[in-house]
Protein backbone atom coordinates (compact mmCIF):
# COMPACT_ATOMS: atom_id res chain seq x y z
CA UNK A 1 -3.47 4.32 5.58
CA UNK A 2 -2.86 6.94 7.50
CA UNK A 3 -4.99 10.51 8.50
CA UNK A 4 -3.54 13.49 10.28
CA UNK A 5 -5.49 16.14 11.86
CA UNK A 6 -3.96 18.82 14.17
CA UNK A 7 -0.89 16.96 14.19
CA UNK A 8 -2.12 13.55 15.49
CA UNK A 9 -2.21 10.86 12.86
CA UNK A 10 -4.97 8.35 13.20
CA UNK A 11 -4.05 4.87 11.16
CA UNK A 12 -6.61 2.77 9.61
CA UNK A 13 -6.10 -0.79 8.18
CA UNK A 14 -8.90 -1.18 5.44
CA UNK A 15 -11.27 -2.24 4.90
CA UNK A 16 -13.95 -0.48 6.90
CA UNK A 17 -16.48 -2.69 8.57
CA UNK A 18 -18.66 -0.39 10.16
CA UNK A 19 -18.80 2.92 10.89
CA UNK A 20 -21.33 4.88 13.90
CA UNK A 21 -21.50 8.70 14.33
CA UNK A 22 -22.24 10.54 17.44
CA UNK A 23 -21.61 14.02 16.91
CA UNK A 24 -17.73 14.75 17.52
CA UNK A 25 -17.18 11.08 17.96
CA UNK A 26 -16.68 7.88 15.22
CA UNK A 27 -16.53 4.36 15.85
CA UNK A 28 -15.17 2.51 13.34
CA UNK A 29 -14.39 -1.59 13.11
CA UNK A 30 -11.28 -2.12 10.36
CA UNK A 31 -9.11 -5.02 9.96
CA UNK A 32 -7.57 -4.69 13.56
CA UNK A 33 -10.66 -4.34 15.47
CA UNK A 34 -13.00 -1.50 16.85
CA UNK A 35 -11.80 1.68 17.34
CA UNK A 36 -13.30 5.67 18.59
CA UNK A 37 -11.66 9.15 17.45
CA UNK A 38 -13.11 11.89 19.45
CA UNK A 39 -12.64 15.09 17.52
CA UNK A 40 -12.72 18.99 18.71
CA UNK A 41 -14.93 19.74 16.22
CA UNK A 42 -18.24 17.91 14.42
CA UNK A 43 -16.81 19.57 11.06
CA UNK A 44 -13.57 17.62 11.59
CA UNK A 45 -15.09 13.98 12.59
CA UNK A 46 -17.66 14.62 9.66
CA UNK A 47 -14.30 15.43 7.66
CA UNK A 48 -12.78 11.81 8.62
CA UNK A 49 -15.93 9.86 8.47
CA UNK A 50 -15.58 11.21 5.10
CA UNK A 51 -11.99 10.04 4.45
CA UNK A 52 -13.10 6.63 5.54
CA UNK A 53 -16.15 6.13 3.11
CA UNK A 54 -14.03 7.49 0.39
CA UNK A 55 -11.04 5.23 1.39
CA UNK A 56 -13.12 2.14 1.60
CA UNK A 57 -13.97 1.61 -2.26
């Protein structure tokens, strides 16, 4: 699946292993391997981590 924020699109093959928070920053470990999305904004990475949790039901 697939999440686009100011025009980049970040692709994510659940499920989610693991996810870390470090204020504009999220780790996350899916089916591919570990990966970090730095964000502009803390409201935007909290938005993703977000989309991830809700995305890995």
């Amino acid at each position: 699946m697939s999440y686009l924020v100011n025009g980049h699109e970040i692709t994510v093959n659940f499920p989610v292993d693991s996810i870390s928070v470090n204020k504009t920053s999220i780790a996350f470990t899916d089916s591919r391997g570990k990966n970090k999305q730095t964000f502009s904004k803390r409201t935007e990475a909290l938005s993703f981590m977000k989309w991830l949790l809700s995305g890995n039901k």
